[in-house]
Protein backbone atom coordinates (compact mmCIF):
# COMPACT_ATOMS: atom_id res chain seq x y z
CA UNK A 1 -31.11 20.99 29.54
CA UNK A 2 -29.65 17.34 30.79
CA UNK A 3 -30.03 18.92 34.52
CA UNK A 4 -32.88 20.31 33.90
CA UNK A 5 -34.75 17.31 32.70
CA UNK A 6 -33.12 15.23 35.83
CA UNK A 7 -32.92 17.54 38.24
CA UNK A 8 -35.87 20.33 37.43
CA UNK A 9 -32.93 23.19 37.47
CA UNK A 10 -29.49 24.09 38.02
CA UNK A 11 -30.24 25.03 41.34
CA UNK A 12 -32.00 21.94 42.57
CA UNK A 13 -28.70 20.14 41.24
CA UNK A 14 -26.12 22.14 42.82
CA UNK A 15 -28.08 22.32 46.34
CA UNK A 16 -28.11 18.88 46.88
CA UNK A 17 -24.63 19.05 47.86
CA UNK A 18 -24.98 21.44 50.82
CA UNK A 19 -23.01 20.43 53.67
CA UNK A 20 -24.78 19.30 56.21
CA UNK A 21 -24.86 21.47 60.12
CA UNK A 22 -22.73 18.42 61.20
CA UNK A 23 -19.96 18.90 58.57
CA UNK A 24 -19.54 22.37 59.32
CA UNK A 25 -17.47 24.60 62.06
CA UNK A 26 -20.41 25.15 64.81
CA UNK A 27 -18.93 28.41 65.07
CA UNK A 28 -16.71 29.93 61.95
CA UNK A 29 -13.36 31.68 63.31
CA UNK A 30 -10.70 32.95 61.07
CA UNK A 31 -9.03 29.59 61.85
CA UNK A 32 -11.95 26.85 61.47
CA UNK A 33 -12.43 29.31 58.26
CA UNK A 34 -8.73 28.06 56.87
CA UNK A 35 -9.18 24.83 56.76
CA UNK A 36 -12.59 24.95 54.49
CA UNK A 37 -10.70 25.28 51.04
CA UNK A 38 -12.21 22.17 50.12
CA UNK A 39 -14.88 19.68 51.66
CA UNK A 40 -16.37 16.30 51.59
CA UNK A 41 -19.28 18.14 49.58
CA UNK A 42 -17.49 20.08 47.07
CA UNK A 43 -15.50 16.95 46.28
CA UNK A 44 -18.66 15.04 45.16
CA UNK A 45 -19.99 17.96 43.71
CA UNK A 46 -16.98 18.51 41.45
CA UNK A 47 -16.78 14.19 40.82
CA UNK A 48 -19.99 14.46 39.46
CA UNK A 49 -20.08 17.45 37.82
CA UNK A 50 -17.14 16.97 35.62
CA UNK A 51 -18.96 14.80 33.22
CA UNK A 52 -21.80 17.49 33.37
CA UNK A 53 -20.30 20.49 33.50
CA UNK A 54 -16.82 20.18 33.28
CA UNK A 55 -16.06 21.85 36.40
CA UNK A 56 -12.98 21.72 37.56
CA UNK A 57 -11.68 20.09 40.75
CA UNK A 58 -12.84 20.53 44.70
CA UNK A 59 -11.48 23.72 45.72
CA UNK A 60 -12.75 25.78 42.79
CA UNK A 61 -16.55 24.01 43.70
CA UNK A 62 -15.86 25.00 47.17
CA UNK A 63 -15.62 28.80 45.96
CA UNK A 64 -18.61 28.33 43.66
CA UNK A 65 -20.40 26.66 46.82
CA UNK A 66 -19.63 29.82 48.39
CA UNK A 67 -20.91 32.14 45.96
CA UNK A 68 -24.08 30.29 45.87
CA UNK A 69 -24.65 30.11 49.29
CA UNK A 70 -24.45 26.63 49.69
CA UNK A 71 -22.27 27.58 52.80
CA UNK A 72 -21.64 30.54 54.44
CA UNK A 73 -17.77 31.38 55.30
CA UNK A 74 -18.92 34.99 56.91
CA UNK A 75 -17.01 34.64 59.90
CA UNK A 76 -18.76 35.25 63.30
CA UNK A 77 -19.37 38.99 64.17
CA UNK A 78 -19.12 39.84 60.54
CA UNK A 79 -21.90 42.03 59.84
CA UNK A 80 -22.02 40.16 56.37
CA UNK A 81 -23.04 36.61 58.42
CA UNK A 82 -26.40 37.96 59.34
CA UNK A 83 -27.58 39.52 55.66
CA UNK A 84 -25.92 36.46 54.14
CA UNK A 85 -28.53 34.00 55.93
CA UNK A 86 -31.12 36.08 55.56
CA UNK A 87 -30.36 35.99 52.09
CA UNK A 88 -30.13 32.09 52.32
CA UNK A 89 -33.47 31.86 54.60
CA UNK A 90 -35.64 33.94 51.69
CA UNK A 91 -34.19 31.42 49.29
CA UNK A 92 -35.30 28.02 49.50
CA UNK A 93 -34.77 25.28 47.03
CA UNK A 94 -37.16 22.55 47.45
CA UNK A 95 -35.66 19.27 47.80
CA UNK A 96 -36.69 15.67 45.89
């Protein structure tokens, strides 16, 4: 209810860590795709979430990050990518 109040919703909280274009692999092979068990974003996500939510530490946020969509670790030619952003594109969080 905390976030809520704050934030508006869970969502709204959690998206305003996505990673920006510049922070990510312009193109995701299985070896840019190895290196992205934890990022610059899921750190500060899990920092301030552990007070909130008790999350646990960056690489665990980076999976949840994942499974939210925050980013997208389809690599390219996967036939997952494409429905993934779709997915992404239908669902948009307004930010502030």
């Amino acid at each position: 209810l905390e976030l809520r109040r704050e934030f508006g919703s869970l969502a709204r909280y959690v998206w305003q860590y996505e990673p920006s274009a510049a922070d990510r692999p312009a193109v995701l092979t299985l070896e840019a795709a190895r290196t992205l068990t934890s990022t610059a974003a899921s750190v500060a996500l899990s920092k301030t979430s552990k007070a909130r939510l008790e999350l646990v530490g960056p690489t665990t946020v980076y999976a949840f990050m994942q499974a939210m969509g925050l980013v997208n670790d389809h690599l390219e030619g996967c036939r997952a990518r494409a429905k993934a952003l779709q997915a992404r594109a239908a669902f948009a969080v307004p930010r502030g």
